[in-house]
N, C-alpha and C. Protein backbone atom coordinates (compact mmCIF):
# COMPACT_ATOMS: atom_id res chain seq x y z
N UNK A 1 0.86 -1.17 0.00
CA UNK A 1 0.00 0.00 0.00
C UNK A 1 0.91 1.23 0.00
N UNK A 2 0.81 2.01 -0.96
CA UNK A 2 1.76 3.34 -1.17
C UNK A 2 0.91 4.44 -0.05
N UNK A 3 1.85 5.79 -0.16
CA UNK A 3 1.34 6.51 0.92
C UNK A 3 0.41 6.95 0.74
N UNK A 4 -0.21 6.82 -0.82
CA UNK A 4 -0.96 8.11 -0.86
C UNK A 4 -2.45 6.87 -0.62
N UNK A 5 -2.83 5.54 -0.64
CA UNK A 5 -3.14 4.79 -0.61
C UNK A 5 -3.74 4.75 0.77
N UNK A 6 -2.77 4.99 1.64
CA UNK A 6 -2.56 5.13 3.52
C UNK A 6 -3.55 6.36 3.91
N UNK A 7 -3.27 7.33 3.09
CA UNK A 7 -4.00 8.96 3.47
C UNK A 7 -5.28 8.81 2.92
N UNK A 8 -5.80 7.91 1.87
CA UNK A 8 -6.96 8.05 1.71
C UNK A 8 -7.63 7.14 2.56
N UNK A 9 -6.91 6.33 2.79
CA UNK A 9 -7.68 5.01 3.51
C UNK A 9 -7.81 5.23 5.14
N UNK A 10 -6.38 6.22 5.46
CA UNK A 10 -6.84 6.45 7.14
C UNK A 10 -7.49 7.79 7.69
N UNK A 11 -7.26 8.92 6.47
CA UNK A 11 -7.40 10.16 6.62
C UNK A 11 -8.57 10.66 6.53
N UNK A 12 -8.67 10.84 4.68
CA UNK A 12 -9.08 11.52 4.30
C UNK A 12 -10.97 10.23 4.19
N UNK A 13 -10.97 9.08 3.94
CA UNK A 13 -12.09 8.49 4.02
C UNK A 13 -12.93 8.71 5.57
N UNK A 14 -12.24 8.65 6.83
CA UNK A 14 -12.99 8.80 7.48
C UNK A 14 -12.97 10.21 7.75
N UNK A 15 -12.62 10.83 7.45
CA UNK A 15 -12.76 12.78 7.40
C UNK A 15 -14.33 12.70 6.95
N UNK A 16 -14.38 12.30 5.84
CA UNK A 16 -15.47 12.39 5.05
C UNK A 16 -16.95 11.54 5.53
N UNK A 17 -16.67 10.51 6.09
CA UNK A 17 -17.54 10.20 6.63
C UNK A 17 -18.36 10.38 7.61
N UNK A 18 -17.11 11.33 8.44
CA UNK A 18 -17.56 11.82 9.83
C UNK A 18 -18.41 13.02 9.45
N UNK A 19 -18.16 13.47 8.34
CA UNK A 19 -18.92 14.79 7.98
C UNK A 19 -20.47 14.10 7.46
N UNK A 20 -20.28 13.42 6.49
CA UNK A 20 -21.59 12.89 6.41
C UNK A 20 -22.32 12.57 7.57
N UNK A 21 -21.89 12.24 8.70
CA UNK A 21 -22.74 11.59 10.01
C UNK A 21 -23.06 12.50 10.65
N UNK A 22 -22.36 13.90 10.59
CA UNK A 22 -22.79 15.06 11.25
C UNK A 22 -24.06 15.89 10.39
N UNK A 23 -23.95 15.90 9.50
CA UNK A 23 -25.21 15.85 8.79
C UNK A 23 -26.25 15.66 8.59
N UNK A 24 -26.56 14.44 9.36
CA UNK A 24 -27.55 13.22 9.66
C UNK A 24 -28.14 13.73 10.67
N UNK A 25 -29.89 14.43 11.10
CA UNK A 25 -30.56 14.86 12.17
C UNK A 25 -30.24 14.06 13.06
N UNK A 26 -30.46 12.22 12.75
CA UNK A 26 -30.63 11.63 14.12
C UNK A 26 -29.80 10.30 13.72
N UNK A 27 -29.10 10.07 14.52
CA UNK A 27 -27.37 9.37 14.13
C UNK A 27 -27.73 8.06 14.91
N UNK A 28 -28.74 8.27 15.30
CA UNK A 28 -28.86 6.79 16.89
C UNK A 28 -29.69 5.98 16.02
N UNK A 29 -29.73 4.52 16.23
CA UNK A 29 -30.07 3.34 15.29
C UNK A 29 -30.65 2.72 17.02
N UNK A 30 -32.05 2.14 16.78
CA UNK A 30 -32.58 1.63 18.00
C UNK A 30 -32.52 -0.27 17.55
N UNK A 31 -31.63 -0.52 17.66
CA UNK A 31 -31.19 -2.08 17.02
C UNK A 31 -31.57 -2.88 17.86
N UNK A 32 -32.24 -3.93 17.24
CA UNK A 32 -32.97 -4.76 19.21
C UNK A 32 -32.39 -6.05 18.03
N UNK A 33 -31.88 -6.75 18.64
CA UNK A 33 -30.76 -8.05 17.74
C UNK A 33 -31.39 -8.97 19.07
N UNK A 34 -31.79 -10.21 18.17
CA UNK A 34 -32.27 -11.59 19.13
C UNK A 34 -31.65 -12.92 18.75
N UNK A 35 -31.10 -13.75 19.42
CA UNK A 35 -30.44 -14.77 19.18
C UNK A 35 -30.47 -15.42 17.75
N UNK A 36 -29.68 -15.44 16.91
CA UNK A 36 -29.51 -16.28 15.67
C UNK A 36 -30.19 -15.42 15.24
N UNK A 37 -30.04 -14.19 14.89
CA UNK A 37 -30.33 -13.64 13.57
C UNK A 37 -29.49 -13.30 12.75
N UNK A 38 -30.11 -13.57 11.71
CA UNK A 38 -28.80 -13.58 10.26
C UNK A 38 -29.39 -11.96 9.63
N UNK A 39 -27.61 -11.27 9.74
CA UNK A 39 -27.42 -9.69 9.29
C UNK A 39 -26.65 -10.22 7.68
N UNK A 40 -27.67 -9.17 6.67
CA UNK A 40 -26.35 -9.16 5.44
C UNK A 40 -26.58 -7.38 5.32
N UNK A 41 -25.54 -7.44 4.82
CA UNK A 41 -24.86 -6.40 4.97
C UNK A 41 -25.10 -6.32 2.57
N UNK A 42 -25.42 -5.03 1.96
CA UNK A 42 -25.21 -4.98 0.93
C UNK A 42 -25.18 -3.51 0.20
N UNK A 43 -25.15 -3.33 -0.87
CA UNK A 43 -24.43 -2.02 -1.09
C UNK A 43 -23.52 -1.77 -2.53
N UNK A 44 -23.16 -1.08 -2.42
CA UNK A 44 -22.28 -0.58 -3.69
C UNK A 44 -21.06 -0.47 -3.09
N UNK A 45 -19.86 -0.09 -3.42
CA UNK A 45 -18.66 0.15 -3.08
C UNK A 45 -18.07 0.24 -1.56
N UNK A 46 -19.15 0.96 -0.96
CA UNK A 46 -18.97 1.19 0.52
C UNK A 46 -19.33 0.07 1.28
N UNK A 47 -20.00 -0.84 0.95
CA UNK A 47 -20.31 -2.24 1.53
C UNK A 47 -19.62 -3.09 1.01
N UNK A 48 -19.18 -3.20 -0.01
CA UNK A 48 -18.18 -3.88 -0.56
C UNK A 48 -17.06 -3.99 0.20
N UNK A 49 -16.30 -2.73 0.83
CA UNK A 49 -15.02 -2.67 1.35
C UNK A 49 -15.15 -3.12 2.75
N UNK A 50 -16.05 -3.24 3.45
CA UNK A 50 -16.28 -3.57 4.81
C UNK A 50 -16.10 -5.28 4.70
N UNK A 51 -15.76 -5.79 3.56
CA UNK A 51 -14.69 -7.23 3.03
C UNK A 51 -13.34 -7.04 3.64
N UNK A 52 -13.09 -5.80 2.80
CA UNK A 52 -11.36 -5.67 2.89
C UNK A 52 -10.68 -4.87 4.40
N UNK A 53 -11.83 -4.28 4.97
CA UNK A 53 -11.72 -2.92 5.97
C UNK A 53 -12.63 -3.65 6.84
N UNK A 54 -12.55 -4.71 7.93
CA UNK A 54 -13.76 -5.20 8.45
C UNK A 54 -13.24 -4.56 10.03
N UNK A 55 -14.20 -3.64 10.08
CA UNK A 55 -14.28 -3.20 11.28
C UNK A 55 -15.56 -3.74 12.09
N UNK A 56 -16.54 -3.01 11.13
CA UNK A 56 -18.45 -3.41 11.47
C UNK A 56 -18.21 -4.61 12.42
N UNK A 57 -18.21 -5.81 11.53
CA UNK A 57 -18.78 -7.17 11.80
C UNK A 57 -18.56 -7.77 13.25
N UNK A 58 -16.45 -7.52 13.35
CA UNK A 58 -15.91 -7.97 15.01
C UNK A 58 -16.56 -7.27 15.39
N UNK A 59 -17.19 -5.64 15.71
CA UNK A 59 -17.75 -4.88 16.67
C UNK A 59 -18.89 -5.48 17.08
N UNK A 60 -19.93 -6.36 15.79
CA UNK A 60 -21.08 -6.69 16.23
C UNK A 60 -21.04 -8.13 16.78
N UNK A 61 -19.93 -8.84 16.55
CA UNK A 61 -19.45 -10.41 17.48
C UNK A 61 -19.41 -9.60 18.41
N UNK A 62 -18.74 -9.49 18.65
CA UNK A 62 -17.59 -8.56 20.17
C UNK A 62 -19.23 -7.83 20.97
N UNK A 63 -19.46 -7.24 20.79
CA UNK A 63 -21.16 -6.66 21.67
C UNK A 63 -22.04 -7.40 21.48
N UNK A 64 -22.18 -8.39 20.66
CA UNK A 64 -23.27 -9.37 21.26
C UNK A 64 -22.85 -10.90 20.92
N UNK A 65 -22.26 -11.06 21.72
CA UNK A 65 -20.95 -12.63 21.72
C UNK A 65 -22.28 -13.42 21.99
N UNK A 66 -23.03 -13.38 22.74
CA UNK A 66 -23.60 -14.29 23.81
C UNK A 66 -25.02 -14.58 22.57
N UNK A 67 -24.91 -13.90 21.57
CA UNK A 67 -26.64 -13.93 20.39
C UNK A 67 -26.67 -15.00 19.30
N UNK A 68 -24.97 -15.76 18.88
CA UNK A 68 -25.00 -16.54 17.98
C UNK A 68 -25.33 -15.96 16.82
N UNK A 69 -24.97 -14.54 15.95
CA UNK A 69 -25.15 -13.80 14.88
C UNK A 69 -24.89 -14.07 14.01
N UNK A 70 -25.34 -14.43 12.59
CA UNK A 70 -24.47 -14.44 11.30
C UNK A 70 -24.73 -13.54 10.47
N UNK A 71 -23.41 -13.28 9.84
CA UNK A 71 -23.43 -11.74 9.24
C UNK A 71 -22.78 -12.36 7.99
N UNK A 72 -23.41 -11.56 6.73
CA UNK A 72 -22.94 -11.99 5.67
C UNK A 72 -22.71 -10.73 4.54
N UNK A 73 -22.09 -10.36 3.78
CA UNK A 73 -21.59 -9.10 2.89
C UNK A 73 -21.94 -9.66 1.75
N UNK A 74 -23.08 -9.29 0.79
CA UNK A 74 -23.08 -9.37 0.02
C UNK A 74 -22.77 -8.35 -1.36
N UNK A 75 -22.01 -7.02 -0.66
CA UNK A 75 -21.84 -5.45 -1.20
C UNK A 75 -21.15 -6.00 -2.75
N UNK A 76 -21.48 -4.76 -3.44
CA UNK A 76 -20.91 -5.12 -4.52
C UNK A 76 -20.52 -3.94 -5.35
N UNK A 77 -19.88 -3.70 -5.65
CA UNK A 77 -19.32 -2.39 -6.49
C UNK A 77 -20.37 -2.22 -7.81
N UNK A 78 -20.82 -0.82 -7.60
CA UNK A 78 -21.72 -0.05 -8.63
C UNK A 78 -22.95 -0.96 -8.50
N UNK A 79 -23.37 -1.25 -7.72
CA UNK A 79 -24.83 -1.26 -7.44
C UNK A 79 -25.56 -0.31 -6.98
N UNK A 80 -26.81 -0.29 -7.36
CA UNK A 80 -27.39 1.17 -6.85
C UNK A 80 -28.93 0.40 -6.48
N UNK A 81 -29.66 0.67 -5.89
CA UNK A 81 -31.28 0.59 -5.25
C UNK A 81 -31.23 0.43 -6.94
N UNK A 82 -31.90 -0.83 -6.67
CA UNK A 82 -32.68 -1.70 -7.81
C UNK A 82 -32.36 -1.88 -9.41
N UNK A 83 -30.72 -2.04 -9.08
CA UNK A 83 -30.08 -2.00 -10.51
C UNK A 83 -28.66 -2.67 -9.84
N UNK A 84 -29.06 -3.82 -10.02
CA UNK A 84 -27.46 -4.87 -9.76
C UNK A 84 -26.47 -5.22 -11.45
N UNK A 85 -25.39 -4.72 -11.38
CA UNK A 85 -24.99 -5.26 -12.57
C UNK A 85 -23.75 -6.49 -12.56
N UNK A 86 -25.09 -7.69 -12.25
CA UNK A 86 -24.39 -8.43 -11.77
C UNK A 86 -23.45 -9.78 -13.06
N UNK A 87 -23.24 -9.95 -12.96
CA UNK A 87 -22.56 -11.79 -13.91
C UNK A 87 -23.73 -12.52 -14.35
N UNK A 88 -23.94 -12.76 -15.57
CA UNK A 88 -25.01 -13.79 -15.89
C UNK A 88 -24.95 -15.11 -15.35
N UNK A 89 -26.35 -15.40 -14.85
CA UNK A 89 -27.12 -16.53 -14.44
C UNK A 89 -26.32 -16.04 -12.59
N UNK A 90 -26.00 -15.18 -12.22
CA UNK A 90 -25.51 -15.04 -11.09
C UNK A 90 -26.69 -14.78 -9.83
N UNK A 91 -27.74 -14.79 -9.76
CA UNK A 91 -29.43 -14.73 -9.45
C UNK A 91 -29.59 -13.26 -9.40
N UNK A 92 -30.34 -13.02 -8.12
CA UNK A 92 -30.99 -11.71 -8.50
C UNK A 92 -30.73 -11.48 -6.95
N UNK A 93 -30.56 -9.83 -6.37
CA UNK A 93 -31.01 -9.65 -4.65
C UNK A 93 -32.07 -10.35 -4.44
N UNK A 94 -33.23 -10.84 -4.28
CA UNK A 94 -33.93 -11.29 -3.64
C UNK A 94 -33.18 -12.69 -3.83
N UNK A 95 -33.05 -13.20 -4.86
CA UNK A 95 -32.85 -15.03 -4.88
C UNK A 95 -31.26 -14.92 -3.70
N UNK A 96 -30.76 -13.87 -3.63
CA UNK A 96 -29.47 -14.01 -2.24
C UNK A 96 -30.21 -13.59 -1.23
N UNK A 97 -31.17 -13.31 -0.81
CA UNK A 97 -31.31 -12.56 0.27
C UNK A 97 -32.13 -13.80 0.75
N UNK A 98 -33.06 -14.15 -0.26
CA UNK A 98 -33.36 -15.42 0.37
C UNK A 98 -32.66 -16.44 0.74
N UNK A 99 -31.33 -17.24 0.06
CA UNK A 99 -30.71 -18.04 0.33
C UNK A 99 -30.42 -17.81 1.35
N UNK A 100 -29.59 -16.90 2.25
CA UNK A 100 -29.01 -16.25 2.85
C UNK A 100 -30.06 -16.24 4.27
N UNK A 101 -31.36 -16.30 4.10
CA UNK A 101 -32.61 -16.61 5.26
C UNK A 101 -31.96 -14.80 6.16
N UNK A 102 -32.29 -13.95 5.04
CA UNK A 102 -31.59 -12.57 5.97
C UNK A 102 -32.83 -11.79 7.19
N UNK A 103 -32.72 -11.48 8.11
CA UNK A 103 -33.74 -11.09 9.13
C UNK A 103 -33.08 -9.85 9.35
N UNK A 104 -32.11 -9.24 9.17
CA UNK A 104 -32.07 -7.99 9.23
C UNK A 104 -30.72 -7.96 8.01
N UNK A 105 -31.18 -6.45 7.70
CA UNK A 105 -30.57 -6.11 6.26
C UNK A 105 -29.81 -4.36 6.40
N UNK A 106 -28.69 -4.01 6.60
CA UNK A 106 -28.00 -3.15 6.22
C UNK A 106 -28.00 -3.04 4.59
N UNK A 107 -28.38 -2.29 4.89
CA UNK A 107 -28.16 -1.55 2.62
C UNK A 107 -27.49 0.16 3.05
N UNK A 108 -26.47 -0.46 2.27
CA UNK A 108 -25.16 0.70 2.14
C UNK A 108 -25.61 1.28 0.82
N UNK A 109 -26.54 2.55 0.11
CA UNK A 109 -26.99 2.76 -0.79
C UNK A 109 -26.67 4.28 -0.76
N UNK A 110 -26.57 5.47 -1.33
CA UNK A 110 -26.75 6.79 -1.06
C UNK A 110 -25.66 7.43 -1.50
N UNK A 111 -24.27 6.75 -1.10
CA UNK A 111 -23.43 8.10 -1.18
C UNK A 111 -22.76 7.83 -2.22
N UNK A 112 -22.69 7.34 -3.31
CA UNK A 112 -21.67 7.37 -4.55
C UNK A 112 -23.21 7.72 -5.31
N UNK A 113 -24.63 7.85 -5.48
CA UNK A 113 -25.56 8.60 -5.77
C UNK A 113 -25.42 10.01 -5.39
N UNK A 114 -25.33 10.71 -4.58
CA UNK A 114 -24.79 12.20 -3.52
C UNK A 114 -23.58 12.58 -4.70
N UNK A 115 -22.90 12.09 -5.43
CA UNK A 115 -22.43 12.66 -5.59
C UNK A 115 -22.86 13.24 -7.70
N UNK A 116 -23.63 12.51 -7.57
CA UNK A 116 -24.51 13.12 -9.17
C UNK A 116 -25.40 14.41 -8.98
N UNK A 117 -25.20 15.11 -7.65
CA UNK A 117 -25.94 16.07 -7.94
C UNK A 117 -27.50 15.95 -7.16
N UNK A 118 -27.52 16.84 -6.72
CA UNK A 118 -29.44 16.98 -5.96
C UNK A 118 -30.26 17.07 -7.27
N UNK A 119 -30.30 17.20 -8.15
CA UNK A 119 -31.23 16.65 -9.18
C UNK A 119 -31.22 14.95 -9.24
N UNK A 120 -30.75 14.31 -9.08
CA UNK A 120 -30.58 12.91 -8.71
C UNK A 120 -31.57 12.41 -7.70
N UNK A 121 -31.66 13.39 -6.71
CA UNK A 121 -32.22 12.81 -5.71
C UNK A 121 -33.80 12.31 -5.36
N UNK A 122 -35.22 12.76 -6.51
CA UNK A 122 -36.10 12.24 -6.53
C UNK A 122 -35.97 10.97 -7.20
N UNK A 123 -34.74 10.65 -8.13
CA UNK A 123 -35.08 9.50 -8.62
C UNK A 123 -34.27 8.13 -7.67
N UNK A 124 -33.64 9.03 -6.55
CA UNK A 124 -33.17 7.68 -5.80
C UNK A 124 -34.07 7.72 -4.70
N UNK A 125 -35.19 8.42 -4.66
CA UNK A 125 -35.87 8.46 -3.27
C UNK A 125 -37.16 7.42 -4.40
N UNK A 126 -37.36 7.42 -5.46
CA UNK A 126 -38.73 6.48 -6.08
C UNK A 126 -37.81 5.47 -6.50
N UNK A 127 -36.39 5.24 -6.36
CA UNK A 127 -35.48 3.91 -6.40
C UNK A 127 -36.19 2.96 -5.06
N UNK A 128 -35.92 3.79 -4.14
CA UNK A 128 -36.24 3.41 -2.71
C UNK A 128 -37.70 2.77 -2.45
N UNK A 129 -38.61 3.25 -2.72
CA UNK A 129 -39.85 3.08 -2.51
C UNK A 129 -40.01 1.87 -3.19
C-alpha cells in the first residue's frame, strides 16, 4: 500500500464520513438483535469494502458474543437501489437474500448517488420506494 493509498484510507475516508454523520438529524439506530439472527450487509462500493476494511462485523461479534449472529456481505461495487450489474445466471437480490434466510438487512446505498448532484435525488428516493 503506497502513501498516498494510507491517506486516503486512514485520513481523508474517514474525514469524510464523519462529515456525512454530522449531517444526519438523528445518528442513533434503536437495534434490538435476538439470538440467531442472520445480518447481510449490501451495497455498492462502501459495503463492498467492509470485506477488505472489516471493522463493522468484530464490533457486532464482540457486543453481542452471547446472540450466535451471522453476518454476511453481500456489497458489490456499482450497485445502486434496484439496478445490480451483476454476472449472468448469477441470481438476483432477492434469490441471495433469500438463500441467505436474511432477518435484518443493512443496505449501504446513497453516497456514490450524492455525488450526481441533488437533481438525482427524486429519482433515488422512487429507487427506494
Amino acid at each position: 500500500m503506497n502513501s498516498l493509498s494510507k491517506i486516503l484510507s486512514f485520513i481523508i475516508l474517514p474525514s469524510v464520513t464523519g462529515l456525512f454523520a454530522i449531517g444526519c438529524k438523528d445518528t442513533s439506530i434503536d437495534l434490538k438483535l435476538e439470538k440467531g439472527r442472520r445480518i447481510v450487509i449490501l451495497g455498492n462500493t462502501f459495503a463492498e469494502r467492509f470485506q477488505y476494511f472489516n471493522y463493522f462485523e468484530p464490533l457486532l461479534y464482540k457486543n453481542f458474543a452471547d446472540l450466535d449472529l451471522t453476518v454476511r456481505n453481500i456489497g458489490w461495487s456499482a450497485d445502486e437501489v434496484r439496478l445490480q450489474p451483476w454476472p449472468y445466471n448469477f441470481s438476483t437480490l432477492d434469490g441471495h437474500l433469500t438463500l441467505q434466510k436474511a432477518d435484518i438487512i443493512f443496505a449501504c446505498f446513497g453516497l456514490k448517488e450524492a455525488f450526481k448532484g441533488s437533481d438525482s435525488l427524486l429519482k433515488f428516493k422512487y429507487r427506494l420506494s
